[in-house]
N, C-alpha and C. Protein backbone atom coordinates (compact mmCIF):
# COMPACT_ATOMS: atom_id res chain seq x y z
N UNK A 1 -1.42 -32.57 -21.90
CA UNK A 1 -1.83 -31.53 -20.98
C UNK A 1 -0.88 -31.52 -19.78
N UNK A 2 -0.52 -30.57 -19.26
CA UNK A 2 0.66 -29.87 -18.58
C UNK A 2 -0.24 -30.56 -16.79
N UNK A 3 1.03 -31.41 -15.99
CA UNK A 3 -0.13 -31.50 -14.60
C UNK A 3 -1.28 -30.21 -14.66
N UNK A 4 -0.31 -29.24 -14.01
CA UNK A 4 -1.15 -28.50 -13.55
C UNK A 4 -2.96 -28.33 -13.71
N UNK A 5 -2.81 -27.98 -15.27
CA UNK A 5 -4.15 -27.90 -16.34
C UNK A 5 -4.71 -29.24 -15.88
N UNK A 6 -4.11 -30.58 -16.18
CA UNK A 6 -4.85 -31.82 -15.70
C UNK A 6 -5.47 -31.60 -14.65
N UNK A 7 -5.04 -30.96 -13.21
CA UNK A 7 -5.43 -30.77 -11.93
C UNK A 7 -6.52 -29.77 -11.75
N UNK A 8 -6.35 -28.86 -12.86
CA UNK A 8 -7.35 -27.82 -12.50
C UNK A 8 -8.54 -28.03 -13.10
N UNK A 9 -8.84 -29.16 -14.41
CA UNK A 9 -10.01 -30.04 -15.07
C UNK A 9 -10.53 -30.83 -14.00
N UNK A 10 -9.99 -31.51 -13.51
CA UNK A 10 -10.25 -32.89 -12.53
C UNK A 10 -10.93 -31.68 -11.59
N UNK A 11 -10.57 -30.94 -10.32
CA UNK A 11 -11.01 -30.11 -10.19
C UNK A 11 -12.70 -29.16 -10.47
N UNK A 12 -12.51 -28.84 -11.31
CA UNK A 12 -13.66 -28.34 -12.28
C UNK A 12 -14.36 -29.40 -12.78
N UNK A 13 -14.39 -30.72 -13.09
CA UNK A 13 -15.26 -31.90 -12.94
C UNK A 13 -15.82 -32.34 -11.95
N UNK A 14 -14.94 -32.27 -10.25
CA UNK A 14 -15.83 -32.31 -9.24
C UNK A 14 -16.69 -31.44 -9.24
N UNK A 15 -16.47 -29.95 -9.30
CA UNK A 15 -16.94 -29.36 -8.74
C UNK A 15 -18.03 -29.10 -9.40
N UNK A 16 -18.06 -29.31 -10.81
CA UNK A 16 -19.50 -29.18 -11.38
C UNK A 16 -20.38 -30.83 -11.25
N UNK A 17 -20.04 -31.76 -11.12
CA UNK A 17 -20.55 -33.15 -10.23
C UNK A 17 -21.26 -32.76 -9.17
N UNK A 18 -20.84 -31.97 -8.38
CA UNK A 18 -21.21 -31.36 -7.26
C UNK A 18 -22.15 -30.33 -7.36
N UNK A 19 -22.57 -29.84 -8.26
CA UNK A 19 -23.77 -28.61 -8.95
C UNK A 19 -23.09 -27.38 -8.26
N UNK A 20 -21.62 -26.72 -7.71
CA UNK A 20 -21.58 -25.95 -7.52
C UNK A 20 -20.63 -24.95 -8.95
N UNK A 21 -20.39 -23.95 -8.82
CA UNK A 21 -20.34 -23.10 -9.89
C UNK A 21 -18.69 -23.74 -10.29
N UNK A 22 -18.78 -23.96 -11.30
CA UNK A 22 -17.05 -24.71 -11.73
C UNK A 22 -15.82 -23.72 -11.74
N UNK A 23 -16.55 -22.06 -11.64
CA UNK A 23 -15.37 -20.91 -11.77
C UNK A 23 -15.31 -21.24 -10.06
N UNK A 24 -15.93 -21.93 -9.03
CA UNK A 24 -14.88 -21.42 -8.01
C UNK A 24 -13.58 -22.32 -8.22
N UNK A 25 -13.12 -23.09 -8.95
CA UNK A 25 -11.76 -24.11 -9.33
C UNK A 25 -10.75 -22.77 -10.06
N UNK A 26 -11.30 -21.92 -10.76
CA UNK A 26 -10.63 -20.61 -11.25
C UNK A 26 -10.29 -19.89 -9.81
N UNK A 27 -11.04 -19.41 -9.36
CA UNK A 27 -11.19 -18.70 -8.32
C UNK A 27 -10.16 -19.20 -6.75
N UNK A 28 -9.81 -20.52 -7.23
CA UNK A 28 -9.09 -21.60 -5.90
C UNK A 28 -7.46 -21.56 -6.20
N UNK A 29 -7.50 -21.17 -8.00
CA UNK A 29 -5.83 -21.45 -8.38
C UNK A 29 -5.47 -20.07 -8.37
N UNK A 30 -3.77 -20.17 -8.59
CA UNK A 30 -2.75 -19.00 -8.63
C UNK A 30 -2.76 -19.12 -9.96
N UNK A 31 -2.47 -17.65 -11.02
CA UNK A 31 -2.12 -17.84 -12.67
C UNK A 31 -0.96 -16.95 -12.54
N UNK A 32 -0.30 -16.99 -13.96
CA UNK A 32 0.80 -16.54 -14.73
C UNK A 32 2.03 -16.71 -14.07
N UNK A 33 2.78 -15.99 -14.66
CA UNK A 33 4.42 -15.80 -13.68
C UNK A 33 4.50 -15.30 -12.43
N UNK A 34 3.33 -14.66 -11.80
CA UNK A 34 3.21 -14.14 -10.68
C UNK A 34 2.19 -14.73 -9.51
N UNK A 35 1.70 -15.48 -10.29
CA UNK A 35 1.33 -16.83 -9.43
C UNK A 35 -0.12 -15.77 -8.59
N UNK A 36 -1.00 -15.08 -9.22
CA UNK A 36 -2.05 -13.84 -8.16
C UNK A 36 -3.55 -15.57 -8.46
N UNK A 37 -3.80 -15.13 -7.35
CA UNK A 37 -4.99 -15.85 -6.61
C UNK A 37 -6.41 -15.57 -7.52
N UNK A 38 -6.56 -16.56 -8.13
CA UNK A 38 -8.04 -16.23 -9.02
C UNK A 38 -9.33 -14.88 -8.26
N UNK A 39 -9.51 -15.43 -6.76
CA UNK A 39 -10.12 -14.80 -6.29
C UNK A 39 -10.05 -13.14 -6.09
N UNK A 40 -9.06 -12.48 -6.86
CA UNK A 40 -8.39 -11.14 -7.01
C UNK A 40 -8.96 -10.45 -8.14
N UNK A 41 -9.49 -11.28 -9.06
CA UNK A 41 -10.01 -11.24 -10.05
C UNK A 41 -10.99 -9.73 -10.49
N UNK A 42 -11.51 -9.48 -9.20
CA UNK A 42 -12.50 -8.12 -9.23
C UNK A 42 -11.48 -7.25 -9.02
N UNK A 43 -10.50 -7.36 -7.96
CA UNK A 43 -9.81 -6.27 -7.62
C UNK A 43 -8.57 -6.11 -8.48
N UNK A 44 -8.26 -6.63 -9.48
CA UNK A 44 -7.72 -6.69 -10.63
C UNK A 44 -8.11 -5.51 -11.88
N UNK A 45 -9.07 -5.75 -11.75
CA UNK A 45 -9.91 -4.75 -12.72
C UNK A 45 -10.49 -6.02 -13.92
N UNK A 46 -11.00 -7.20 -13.34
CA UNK A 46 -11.50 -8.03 -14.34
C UNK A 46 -12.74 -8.07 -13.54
N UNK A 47 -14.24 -8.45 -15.01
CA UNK A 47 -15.51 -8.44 -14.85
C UNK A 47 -16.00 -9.62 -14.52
N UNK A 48 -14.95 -10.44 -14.37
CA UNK A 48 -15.34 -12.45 -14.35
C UNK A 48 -14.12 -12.85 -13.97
N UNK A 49 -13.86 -14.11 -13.18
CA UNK A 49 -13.07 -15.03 -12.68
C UNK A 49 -12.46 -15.57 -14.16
N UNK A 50 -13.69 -16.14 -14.86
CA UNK A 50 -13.09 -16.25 -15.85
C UNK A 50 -12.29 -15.49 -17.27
N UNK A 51 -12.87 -14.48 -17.07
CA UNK A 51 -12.19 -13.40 -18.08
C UNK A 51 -10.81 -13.14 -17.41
N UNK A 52 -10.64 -13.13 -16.28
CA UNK A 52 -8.87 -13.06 -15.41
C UNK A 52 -8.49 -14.59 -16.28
N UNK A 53 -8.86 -15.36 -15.96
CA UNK A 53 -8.33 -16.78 -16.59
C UNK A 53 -7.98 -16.97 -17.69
N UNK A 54 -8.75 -16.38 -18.50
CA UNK A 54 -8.40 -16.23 -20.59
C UNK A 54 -7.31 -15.39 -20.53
N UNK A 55 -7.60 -14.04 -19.85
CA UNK A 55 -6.17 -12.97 -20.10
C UNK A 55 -4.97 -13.75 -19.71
N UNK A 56 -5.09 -14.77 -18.29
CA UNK A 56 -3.37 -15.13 -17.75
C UNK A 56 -2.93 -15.97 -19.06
N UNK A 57 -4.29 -16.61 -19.78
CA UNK A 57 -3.70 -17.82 -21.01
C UNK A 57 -3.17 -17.08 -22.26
N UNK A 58 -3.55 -15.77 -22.32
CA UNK A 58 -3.38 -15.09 -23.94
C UNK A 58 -1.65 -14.53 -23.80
N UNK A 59 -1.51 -14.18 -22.57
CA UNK A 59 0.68 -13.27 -22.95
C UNK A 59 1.06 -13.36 -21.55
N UNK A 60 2.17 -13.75 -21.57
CA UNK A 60 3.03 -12.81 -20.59
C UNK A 60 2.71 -11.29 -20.14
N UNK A 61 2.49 -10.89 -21.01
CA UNK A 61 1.97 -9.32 -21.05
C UNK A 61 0.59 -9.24 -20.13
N UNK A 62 -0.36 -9.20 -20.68
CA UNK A 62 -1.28 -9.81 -19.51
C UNK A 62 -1.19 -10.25 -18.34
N UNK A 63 0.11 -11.48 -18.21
CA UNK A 63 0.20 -11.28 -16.48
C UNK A 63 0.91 -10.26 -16.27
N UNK A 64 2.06 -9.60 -16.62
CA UNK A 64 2.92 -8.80 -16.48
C UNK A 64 1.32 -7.86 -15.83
N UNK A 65 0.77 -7.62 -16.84
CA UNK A 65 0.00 -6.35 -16.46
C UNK A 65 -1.25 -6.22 -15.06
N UNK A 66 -1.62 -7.88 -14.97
CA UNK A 66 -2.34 -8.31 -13.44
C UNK A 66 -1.41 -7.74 -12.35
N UNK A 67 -0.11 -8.21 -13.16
CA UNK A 67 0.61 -7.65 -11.59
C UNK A 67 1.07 -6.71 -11.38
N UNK A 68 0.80 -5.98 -12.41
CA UNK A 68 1.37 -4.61 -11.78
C UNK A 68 -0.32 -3.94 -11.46
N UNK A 69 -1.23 -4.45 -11.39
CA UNK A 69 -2.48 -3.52 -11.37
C UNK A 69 -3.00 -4.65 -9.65
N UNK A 70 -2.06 -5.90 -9.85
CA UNK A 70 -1.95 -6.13 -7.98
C UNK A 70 -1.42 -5.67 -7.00
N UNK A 71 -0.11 -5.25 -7.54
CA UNK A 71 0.85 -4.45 -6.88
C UNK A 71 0.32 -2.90 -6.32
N UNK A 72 -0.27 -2.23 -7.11
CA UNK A 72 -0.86 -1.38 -7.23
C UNK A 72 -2.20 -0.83 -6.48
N UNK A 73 -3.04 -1.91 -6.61
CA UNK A 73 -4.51 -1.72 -5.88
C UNK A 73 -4.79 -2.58 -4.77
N UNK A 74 -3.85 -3.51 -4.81
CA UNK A 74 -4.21 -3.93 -3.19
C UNK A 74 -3.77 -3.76 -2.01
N UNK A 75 -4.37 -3.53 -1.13
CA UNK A 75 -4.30 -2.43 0.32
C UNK A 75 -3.93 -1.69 0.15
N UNK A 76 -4.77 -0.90 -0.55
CA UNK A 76 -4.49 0.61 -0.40
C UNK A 76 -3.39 0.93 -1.33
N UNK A 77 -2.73 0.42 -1.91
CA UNK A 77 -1.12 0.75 -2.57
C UNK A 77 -0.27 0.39 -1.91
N UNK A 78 -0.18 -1.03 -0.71
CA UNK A 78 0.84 -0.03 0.35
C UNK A 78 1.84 -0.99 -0.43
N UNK A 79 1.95 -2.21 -1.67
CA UNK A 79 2.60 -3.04 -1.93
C UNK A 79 3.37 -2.29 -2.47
N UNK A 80 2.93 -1.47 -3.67
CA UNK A 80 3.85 -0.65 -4.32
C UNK A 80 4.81 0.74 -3.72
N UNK A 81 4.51 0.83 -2.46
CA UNK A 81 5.35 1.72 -1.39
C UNK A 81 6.22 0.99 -1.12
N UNK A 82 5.81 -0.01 -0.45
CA UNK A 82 7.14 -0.80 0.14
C UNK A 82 8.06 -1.28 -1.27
N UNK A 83 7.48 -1.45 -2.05
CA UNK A 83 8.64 -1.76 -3.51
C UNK A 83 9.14 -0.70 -4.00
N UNK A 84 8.76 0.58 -4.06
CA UNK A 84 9.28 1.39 -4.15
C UNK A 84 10.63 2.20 -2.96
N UNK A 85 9.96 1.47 -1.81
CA UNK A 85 11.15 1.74 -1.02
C UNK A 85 12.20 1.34 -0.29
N UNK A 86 12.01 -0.28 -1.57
CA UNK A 86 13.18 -1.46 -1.47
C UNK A 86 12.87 -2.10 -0.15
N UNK A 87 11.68 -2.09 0.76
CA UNK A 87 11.58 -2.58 1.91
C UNK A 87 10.84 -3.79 1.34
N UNK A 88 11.93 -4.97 1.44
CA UNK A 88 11.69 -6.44 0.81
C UNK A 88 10.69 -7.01 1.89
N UNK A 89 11.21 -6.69 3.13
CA UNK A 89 10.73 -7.65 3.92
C UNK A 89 8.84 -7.37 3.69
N UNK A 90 8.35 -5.96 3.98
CA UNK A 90 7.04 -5.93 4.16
C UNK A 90 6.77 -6.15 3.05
N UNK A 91 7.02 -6.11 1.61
CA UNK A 91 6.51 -6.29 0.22
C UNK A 91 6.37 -7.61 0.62
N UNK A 92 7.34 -8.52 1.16
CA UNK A 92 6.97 -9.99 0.69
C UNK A 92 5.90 -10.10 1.49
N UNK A 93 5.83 -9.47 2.55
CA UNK A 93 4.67 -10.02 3.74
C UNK A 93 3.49 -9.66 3.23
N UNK A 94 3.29 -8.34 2.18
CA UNK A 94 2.01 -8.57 1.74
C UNK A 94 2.00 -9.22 0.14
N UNK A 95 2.67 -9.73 -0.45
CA UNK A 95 2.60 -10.17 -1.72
C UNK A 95 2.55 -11.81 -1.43
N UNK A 96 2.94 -12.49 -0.17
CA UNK A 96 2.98 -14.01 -0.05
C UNK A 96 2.83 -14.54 1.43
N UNK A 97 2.67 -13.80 2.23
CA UNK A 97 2.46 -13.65 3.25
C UNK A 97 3.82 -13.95 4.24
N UNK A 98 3.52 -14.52 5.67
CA UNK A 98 4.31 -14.68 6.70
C UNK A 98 5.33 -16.13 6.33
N UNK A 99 4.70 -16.93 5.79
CA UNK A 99 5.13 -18.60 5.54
C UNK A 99 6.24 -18.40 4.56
N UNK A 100 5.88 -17.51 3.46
CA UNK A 100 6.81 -17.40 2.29
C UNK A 100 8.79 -16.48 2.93
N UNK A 101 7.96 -15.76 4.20
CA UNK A 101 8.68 -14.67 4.52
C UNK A 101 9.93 -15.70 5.48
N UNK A 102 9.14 -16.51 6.09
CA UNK A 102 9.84 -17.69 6.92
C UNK A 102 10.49 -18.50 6.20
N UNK A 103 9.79 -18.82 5.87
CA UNK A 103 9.95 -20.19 5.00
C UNK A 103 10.83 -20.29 4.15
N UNK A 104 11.06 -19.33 2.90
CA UNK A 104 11.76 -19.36 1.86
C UNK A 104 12.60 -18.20 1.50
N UNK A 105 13.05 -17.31 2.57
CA UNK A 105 13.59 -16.43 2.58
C UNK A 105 13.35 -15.42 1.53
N UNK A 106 11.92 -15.65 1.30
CA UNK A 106 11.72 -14.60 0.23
C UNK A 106 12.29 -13.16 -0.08
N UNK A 107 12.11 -12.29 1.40
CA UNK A 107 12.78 -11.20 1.48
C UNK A 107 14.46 -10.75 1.04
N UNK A 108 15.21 -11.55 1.13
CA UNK A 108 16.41 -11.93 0.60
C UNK A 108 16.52 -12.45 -0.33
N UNK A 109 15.73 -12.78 -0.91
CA UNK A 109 16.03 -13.19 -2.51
C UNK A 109 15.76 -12.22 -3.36
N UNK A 110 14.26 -11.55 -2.76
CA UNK A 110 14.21 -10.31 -3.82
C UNK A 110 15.13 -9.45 -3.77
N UNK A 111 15.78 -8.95 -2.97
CA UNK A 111 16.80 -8.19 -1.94
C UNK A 111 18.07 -8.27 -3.63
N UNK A 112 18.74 -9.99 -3.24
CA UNK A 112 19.48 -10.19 -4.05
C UNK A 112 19.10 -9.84 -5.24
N UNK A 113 17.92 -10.66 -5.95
CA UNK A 113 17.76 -10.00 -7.03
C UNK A 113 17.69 -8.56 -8.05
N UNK A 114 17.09 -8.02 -6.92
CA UNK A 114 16.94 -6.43 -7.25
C UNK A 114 18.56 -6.02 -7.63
N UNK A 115 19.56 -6.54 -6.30
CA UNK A 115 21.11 -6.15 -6.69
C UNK A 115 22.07 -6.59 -7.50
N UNK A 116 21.47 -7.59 -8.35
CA UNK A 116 21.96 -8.04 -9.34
C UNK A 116 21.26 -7.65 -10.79
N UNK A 117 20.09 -7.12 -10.36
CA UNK A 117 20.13 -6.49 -12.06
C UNK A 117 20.21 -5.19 -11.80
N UNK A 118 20.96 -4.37 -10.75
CA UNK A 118 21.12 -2.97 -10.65
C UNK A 118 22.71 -3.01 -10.89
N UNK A 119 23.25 -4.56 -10.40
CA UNK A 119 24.63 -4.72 -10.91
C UNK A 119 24.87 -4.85 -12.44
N UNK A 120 23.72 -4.94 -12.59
CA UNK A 120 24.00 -5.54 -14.65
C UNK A 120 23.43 -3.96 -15.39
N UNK A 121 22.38 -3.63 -14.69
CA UNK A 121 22.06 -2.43 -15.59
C UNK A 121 23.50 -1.23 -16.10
N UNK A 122 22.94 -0.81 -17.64
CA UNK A 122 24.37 -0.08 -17.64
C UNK A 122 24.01 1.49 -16.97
């Protein structure tokens, strides 16, 4: 078993030790390639914490598709404005917040990235 999964059992063993509901350990982690916050789960368009959790385990496709339906519906749309209008900096500020924006130069990486597969596209 992969850490992570180890961490998120151990986890979900306290927390049901503890008689509280074991999906808030779903609800506490990030899933797929896009790393979206269990707790998004409603505003996702999923009926359960855990039904978001089976979809991130079944494809790529599935997350692919959380995130574009995160991108999309949270605040208002404004994520998918600012990605649509290459404005890295506010996309990152609402996709990872202020720390990510500081911290890891997020805004400039997507920046780069975007210009390197617009350099490769034919």
């Amino acid at each position: 078993m992969r850490p992570k999964w180890t961490r998120l059992s151990q986890a979900q063993q306290i927390i049901k030790c503890s008689g509280v509901d074991p999906n808030v350990a779903y609800r506490a982690c990030s899933w797929g390639l896009f790393q979206i916050m269990g707790y998004y789960f409603a505003e996702l368009g999923y009926v359960s914490v855990t039904d978001y959790v089976n979809a991130m385990q079944m494809s790529e496709a599935h997350q692919l598709d959380a995130f574009v339906r995160f991108v999309t519906n949270m605040n208002g749309g404004a994520m998918l404005r600012y990605l649509k209008a290459k404005d890295w900096l506010h996309f990152a500020l609402q996709y990872n917040g202020q720390a990510a924006v500081t911290m890891n130069s997020y805004p400039q990486k997507l920046k780069d990235a975007y210009a390197a597969l617009v350099k490769t596209s034919p």
